[in-house]
PDB file of N, CA and C in Angstrom:
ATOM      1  N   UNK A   1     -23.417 -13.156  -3.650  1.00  0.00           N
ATOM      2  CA  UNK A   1     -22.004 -13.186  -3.972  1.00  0.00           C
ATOM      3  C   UNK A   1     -21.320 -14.247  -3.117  1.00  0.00           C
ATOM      4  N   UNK A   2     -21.237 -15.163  -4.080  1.00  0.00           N
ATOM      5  CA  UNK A   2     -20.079 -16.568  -3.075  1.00  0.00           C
ATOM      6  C   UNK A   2     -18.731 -15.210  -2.192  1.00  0.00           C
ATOM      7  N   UNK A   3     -18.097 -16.396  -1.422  1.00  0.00           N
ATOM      8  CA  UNK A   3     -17.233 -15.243  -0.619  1.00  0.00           C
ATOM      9  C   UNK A   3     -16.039 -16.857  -0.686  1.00  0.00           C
ATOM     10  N   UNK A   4     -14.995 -16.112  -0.695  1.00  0.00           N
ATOM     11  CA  UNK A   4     -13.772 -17.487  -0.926  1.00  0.00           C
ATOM     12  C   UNK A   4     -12.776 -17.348   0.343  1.00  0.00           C
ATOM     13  N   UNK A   5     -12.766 -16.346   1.475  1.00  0.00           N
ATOM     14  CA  UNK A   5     -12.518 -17.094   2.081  1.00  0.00           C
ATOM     15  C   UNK A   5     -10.702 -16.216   1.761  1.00  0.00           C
ATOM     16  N   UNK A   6     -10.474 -15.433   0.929  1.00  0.00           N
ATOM     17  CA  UNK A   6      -8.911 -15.558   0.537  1.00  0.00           C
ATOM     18  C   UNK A   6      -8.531 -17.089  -0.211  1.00  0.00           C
ATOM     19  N   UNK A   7      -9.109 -18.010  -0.242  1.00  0.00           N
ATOM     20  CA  UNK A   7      -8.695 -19.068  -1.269  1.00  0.00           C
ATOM     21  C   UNK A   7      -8.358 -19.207  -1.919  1.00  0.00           C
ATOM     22  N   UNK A   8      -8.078 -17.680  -2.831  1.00  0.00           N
ATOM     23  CA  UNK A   8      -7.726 -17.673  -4.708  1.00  0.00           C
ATOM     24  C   UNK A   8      -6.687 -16.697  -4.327  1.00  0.00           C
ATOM     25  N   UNK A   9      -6.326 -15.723  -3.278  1.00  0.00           N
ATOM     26  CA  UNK A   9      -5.756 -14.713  -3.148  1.00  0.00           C
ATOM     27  C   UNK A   9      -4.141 -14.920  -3.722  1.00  0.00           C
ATOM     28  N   UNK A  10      -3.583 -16.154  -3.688  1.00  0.00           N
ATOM     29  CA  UNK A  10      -2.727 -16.650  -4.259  1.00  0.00           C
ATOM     30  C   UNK A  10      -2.484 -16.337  -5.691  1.00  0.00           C
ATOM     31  N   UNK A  11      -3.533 -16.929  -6.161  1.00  0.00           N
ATOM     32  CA  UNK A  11      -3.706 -16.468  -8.038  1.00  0.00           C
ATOM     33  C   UNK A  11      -3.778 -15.046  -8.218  1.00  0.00           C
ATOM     34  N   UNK A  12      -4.598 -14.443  -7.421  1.00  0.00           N
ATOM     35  CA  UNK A  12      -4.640 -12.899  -7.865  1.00  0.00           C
ATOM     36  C   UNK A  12      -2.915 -12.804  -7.633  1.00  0.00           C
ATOM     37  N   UNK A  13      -2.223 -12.785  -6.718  1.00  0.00           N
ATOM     38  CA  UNK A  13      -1.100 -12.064  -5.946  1.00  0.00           C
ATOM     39  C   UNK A  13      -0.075 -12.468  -7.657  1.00  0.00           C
ATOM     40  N   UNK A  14      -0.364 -13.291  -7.783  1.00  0.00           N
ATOM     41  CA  UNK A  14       0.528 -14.147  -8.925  1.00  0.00           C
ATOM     42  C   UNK A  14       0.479 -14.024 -10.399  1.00  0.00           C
ATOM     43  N   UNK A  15      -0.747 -12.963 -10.726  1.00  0.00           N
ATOM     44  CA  UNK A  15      -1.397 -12.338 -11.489  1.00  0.00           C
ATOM     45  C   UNK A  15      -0.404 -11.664 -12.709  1.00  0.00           C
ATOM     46  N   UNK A  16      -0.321 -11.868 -13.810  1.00  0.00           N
ATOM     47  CA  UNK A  16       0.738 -10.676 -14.521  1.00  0.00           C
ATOM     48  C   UNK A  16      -0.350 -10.005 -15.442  1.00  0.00           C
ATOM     49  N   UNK A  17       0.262  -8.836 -15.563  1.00  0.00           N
ATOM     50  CA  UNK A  17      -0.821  -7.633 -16.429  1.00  0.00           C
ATOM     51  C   UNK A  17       0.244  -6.689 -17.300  1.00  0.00           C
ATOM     52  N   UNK A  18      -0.051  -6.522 -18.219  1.00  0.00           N
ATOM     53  CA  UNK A  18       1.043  -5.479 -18.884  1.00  0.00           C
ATOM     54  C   UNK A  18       2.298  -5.952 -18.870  1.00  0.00           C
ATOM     55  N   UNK A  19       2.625  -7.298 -18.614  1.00  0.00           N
ATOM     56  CA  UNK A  19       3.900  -8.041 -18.787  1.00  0.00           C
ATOM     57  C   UNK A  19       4.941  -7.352 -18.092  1.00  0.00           C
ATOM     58  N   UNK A  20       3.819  -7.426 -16.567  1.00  0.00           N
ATOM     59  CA  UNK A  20       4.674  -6.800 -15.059  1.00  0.00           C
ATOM     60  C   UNK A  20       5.157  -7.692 -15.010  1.00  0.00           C
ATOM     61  N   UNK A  21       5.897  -8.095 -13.713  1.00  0.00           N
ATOM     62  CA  UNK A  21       6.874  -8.992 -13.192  1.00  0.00           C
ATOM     63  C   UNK A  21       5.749  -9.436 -12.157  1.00  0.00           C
ATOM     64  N   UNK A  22       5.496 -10.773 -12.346  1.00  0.00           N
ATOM     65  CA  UNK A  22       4.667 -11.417 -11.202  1.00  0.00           C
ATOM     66  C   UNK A  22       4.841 -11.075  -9.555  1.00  0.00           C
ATOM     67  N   UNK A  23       4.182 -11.091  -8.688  1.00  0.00           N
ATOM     68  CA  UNK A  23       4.424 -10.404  -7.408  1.00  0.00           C
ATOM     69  C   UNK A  23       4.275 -12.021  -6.924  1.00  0.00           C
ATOM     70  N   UNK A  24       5.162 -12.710  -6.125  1.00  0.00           N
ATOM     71  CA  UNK A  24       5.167 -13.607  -5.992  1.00  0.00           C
ATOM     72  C   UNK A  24       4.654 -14.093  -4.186  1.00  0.00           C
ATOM     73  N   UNK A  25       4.922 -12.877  -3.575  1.00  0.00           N
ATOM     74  CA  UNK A  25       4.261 -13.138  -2.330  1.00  0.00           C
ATOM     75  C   UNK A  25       3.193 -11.763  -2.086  1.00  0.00           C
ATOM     76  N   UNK A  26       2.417 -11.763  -1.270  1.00  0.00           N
ATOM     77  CA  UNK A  26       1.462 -10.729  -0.946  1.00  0.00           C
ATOM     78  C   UNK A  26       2.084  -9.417   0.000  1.00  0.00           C
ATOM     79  N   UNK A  27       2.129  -8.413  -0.271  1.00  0.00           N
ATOM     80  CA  UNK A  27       2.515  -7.203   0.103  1.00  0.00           C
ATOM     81  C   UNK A  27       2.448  -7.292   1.795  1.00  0.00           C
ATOM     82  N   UNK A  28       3.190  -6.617   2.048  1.00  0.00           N
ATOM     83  CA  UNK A  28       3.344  -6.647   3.909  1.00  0.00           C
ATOM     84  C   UNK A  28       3.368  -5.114   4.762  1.00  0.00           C
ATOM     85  N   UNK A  29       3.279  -5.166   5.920  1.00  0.00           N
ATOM     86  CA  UNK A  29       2.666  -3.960   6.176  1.00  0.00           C
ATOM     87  C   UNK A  29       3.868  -3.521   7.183  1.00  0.00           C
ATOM     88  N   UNK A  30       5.003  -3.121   7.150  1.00  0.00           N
ATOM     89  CA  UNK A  30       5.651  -3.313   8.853  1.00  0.00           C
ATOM     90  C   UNK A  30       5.469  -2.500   9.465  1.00  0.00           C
ATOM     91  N   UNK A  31       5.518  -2.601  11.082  1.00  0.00           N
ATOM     92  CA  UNK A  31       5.559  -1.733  11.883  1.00  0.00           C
ATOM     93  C   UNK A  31       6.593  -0.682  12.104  1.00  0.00           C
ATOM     94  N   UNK A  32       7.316  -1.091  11.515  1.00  0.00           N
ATOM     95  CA  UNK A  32       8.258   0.427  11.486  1.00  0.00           C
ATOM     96  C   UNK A  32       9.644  -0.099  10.155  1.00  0.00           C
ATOM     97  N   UNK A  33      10.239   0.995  10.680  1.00  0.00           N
ATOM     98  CA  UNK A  33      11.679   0.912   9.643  1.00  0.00           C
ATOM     99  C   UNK A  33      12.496   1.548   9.791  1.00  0.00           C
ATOM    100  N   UNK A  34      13.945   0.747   9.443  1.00  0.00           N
ATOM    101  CA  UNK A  34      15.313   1.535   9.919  1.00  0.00           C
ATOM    102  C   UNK A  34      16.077   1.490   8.863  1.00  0.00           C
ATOM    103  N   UNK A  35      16.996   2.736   9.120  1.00  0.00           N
ATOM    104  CA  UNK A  35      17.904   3.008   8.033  1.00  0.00           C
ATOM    105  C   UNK A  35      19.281   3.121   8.000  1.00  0.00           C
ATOM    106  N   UNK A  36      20.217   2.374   7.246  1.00  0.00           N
ATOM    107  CA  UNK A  36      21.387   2.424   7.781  1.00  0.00           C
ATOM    108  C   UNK A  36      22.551   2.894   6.179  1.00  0.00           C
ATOM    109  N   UNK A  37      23.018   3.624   6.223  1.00  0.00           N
ATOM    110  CA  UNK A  37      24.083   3.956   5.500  1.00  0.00           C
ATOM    111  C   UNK A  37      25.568   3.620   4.889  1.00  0.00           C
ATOM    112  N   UNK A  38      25.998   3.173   3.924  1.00  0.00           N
ATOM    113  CA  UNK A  38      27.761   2.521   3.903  1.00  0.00           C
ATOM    114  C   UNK A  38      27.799   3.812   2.532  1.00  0.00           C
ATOM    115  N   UNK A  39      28.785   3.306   1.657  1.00  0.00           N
ATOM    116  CA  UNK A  39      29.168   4.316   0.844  1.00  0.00           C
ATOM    117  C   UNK A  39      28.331   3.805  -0.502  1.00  0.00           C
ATOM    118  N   UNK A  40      28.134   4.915  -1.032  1.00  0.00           N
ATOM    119  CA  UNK A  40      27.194   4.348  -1.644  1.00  0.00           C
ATOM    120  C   UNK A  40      25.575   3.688  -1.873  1.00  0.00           C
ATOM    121  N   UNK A  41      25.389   3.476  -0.728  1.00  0.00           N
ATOM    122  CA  UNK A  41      24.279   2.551  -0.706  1.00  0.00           C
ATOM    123  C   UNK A  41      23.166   2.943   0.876  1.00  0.00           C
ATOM    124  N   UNK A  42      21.719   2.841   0.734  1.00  0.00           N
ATOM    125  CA  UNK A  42      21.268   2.606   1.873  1.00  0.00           C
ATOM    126  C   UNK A  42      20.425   1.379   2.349  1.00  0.00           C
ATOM    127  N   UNK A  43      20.438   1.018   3.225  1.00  0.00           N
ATOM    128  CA  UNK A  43      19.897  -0.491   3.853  1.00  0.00           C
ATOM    129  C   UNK A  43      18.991  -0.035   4.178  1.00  0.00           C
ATOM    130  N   UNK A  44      17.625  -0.399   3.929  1.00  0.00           N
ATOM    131  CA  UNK A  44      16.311  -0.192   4.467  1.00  0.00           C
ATOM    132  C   UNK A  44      15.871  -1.737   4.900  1.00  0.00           C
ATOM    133  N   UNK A  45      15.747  -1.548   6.844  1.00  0.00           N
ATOM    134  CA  UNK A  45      15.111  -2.590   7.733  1.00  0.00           C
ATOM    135  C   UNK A  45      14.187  -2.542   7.682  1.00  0.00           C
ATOM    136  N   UNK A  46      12.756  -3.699   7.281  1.00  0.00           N
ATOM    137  CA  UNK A  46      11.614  -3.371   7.767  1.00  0.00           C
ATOM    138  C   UNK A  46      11.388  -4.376   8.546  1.00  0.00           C
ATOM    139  N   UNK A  47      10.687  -3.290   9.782  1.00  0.00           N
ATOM    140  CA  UNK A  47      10.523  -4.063  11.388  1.00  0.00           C
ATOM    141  C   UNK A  47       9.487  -4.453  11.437  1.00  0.00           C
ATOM    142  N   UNK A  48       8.923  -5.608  12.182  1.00  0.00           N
ATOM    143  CA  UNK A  48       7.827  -5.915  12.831  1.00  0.00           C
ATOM    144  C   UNK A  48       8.238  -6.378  14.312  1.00  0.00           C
ATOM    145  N   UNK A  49       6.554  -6.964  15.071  1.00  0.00           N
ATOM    146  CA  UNK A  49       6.982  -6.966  16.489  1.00  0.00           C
ATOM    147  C   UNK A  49       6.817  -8.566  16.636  1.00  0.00           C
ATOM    148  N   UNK A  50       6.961  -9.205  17.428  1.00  0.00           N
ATOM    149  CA  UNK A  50       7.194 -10.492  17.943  1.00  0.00           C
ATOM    150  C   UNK A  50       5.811 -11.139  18.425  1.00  0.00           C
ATOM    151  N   UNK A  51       4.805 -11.620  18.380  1.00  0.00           N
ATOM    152  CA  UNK A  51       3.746 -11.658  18.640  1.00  0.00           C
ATOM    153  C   UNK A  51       3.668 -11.907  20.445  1.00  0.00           C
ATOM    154  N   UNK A  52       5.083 -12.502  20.545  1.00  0.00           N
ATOM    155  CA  UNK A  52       5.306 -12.799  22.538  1.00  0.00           C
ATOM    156  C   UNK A  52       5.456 -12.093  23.049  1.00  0.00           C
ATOM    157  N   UNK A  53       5.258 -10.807  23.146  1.00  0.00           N
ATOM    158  CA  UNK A  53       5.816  -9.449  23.181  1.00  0.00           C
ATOM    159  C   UNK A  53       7.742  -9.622  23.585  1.00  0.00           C
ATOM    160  N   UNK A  54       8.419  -9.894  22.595  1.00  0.00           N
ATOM    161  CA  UNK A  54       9.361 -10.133  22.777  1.00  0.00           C
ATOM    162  C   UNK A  54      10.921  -8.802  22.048  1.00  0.00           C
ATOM    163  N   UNK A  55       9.567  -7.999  21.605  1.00  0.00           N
ATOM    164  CA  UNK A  55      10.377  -6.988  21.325  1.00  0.00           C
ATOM    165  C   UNK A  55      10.448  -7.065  19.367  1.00  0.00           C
ATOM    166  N   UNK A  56      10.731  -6.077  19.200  1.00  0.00           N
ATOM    167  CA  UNK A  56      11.076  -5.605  17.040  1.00  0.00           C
ATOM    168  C   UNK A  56      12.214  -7.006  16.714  1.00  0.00           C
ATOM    169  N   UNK A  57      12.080  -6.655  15.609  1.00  0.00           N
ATOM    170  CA  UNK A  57      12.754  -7.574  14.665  1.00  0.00           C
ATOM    171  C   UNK A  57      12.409  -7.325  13.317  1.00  0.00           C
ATOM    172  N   UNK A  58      14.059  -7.377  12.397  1.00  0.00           N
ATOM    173  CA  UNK A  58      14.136  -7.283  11.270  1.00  0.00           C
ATOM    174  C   UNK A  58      13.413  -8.744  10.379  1.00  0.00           C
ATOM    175  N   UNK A  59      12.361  -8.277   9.520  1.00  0.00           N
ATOM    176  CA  UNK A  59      12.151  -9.210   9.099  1.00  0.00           C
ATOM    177  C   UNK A  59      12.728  -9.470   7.179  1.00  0.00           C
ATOM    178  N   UNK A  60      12.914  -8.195   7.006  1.00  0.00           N
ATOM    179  CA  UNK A  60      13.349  -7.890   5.525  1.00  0.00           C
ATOM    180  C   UNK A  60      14.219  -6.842   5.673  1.00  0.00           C
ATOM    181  N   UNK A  61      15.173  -6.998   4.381  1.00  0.00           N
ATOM    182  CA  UNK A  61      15.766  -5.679   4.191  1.00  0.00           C
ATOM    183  C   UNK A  61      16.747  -5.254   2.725  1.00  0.00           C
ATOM    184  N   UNK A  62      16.249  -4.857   2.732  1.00  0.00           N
ATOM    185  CA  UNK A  62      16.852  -4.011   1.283  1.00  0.00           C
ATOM    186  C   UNK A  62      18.003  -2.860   1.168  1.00  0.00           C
ATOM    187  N   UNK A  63      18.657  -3.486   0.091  1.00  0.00           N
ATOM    188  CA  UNK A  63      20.198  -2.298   0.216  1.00  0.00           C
ATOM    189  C   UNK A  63      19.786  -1.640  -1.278  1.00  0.00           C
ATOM    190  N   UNK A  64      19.879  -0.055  -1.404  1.00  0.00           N
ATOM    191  CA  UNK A  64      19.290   0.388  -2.507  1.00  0.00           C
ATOM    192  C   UNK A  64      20.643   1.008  -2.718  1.00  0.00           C
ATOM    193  N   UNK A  65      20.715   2.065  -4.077  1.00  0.00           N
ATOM    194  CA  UNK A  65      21.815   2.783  -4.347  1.00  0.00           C
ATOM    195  C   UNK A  65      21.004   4.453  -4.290  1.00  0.00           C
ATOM    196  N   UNK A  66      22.031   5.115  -4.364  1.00  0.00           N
ATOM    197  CA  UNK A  66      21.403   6.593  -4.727  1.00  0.00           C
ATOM    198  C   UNK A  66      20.423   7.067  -5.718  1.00  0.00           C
ATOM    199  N   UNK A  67      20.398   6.350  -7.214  1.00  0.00           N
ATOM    200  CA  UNK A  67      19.915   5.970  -8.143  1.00  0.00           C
ATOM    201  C   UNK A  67      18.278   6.021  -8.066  1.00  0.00           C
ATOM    202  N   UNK A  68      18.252   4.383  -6.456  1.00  0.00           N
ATOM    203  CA  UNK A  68      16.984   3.548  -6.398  1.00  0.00           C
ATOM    204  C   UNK A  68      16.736   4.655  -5.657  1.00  0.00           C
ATOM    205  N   UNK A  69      17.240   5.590  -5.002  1.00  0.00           N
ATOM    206  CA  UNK A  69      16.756   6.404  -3.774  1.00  0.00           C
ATOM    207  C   UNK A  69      15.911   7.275  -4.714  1.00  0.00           C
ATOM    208  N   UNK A  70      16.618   7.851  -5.450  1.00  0.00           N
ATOM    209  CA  UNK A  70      16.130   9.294  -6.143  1.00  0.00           C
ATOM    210  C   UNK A  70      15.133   8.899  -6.822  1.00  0.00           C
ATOM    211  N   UNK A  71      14.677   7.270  -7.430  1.00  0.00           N
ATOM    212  CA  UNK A  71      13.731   7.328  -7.847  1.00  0.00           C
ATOM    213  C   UNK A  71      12.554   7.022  -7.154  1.00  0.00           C
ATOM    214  N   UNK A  72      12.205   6.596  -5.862  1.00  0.00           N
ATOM    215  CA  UNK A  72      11.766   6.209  -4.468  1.00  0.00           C
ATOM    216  C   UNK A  72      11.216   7.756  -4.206  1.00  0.00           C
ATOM    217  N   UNK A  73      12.004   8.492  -3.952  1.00  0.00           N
ATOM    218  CA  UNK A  73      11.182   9.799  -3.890  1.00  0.00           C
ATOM    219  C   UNK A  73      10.647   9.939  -4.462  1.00  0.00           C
ATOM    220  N   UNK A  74      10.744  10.005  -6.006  1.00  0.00           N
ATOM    221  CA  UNK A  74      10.456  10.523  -6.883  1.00  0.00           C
ATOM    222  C   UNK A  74       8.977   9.901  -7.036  1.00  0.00           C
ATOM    223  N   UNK A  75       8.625   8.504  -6.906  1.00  0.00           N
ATOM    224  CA  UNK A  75       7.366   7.914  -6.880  1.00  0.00           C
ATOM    225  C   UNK A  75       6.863   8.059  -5.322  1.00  0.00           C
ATOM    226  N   UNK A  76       7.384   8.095  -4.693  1.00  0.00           N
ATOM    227  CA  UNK A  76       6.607   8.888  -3.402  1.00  0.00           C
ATOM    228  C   UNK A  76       5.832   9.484  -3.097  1.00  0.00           C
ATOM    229  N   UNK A  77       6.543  10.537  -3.633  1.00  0.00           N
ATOM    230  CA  UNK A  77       5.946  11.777  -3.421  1.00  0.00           C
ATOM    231  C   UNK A  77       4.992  12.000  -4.602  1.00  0.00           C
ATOM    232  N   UNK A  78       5.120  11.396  -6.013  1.00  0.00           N
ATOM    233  CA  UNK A  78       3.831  11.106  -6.371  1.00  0.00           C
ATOM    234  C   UNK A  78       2.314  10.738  -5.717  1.00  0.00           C
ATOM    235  N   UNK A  79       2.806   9.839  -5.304  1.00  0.00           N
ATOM    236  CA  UNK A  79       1.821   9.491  -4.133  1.00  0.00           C
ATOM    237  C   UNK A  79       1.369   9.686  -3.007  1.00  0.00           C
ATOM    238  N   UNK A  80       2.203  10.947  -2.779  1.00  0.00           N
ATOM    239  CA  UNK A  80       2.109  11.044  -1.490  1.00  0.00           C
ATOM    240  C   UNK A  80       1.177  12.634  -1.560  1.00  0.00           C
ATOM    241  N   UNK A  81       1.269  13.536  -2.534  1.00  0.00           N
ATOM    242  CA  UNK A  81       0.755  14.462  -3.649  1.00  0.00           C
ATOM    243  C   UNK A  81      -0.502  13.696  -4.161  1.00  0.00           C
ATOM    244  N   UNK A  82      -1.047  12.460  -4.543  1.00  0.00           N
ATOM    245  CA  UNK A  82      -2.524  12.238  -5.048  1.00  0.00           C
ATOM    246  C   UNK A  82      -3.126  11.881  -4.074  1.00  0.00           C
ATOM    247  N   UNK A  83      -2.883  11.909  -2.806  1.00  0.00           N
ATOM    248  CA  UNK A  83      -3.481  11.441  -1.529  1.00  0.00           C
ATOM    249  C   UNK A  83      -5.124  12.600  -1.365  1.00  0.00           C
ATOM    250  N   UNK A  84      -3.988  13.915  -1.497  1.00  0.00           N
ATOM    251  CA  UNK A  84      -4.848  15.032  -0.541  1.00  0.00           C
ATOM    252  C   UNK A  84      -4.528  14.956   0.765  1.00  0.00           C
ATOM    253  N   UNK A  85      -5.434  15.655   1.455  1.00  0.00           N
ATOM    254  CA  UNK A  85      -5.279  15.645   3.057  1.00  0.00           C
ATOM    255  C   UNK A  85      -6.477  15.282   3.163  1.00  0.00           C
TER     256      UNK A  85
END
């Protein structure tokens, strides 16, 4: 089996199937996450750390509605239910 190295990982990431919406960068893992509240809406920070040990930092963040929330659980806990223990 040739081995690539991640070389193509680009094309896969960029991949459409079932006339999804292309994923245009590769999924990320953060080290943590914060949550912040206004009316209406919640801000989800996702943190990572500084490689200088220079301490967290927001690197993304997303403002959802009640809507995106309820459905966020709702696939969650799907998943979080086909796991097992």
């Amino acid at each position: 089996m040739k081995k690539n190295n991640g070389k193509n990982m680009l094309g896969k990431v960029n991949e459409v199937k079932y006339k999804e919406p292309a994923r245009m960068q590769p999924p990320v893992f953060p080290l943590g996450m914060r949550f912040g509240f206004a009316k209406n809406m919640c801000i989800l920070d996702f943190l990572d750390q500084q490689n200088d040990g220079g301490g967290r930092y927001c690197f993304y963040s997303v403002a959802i509605t009640k809507e995106y929330a309820e459905e966020m659980i709702k696939n969650l806990s799907k998943f979080i239910e086909s796991q097992g223990d």
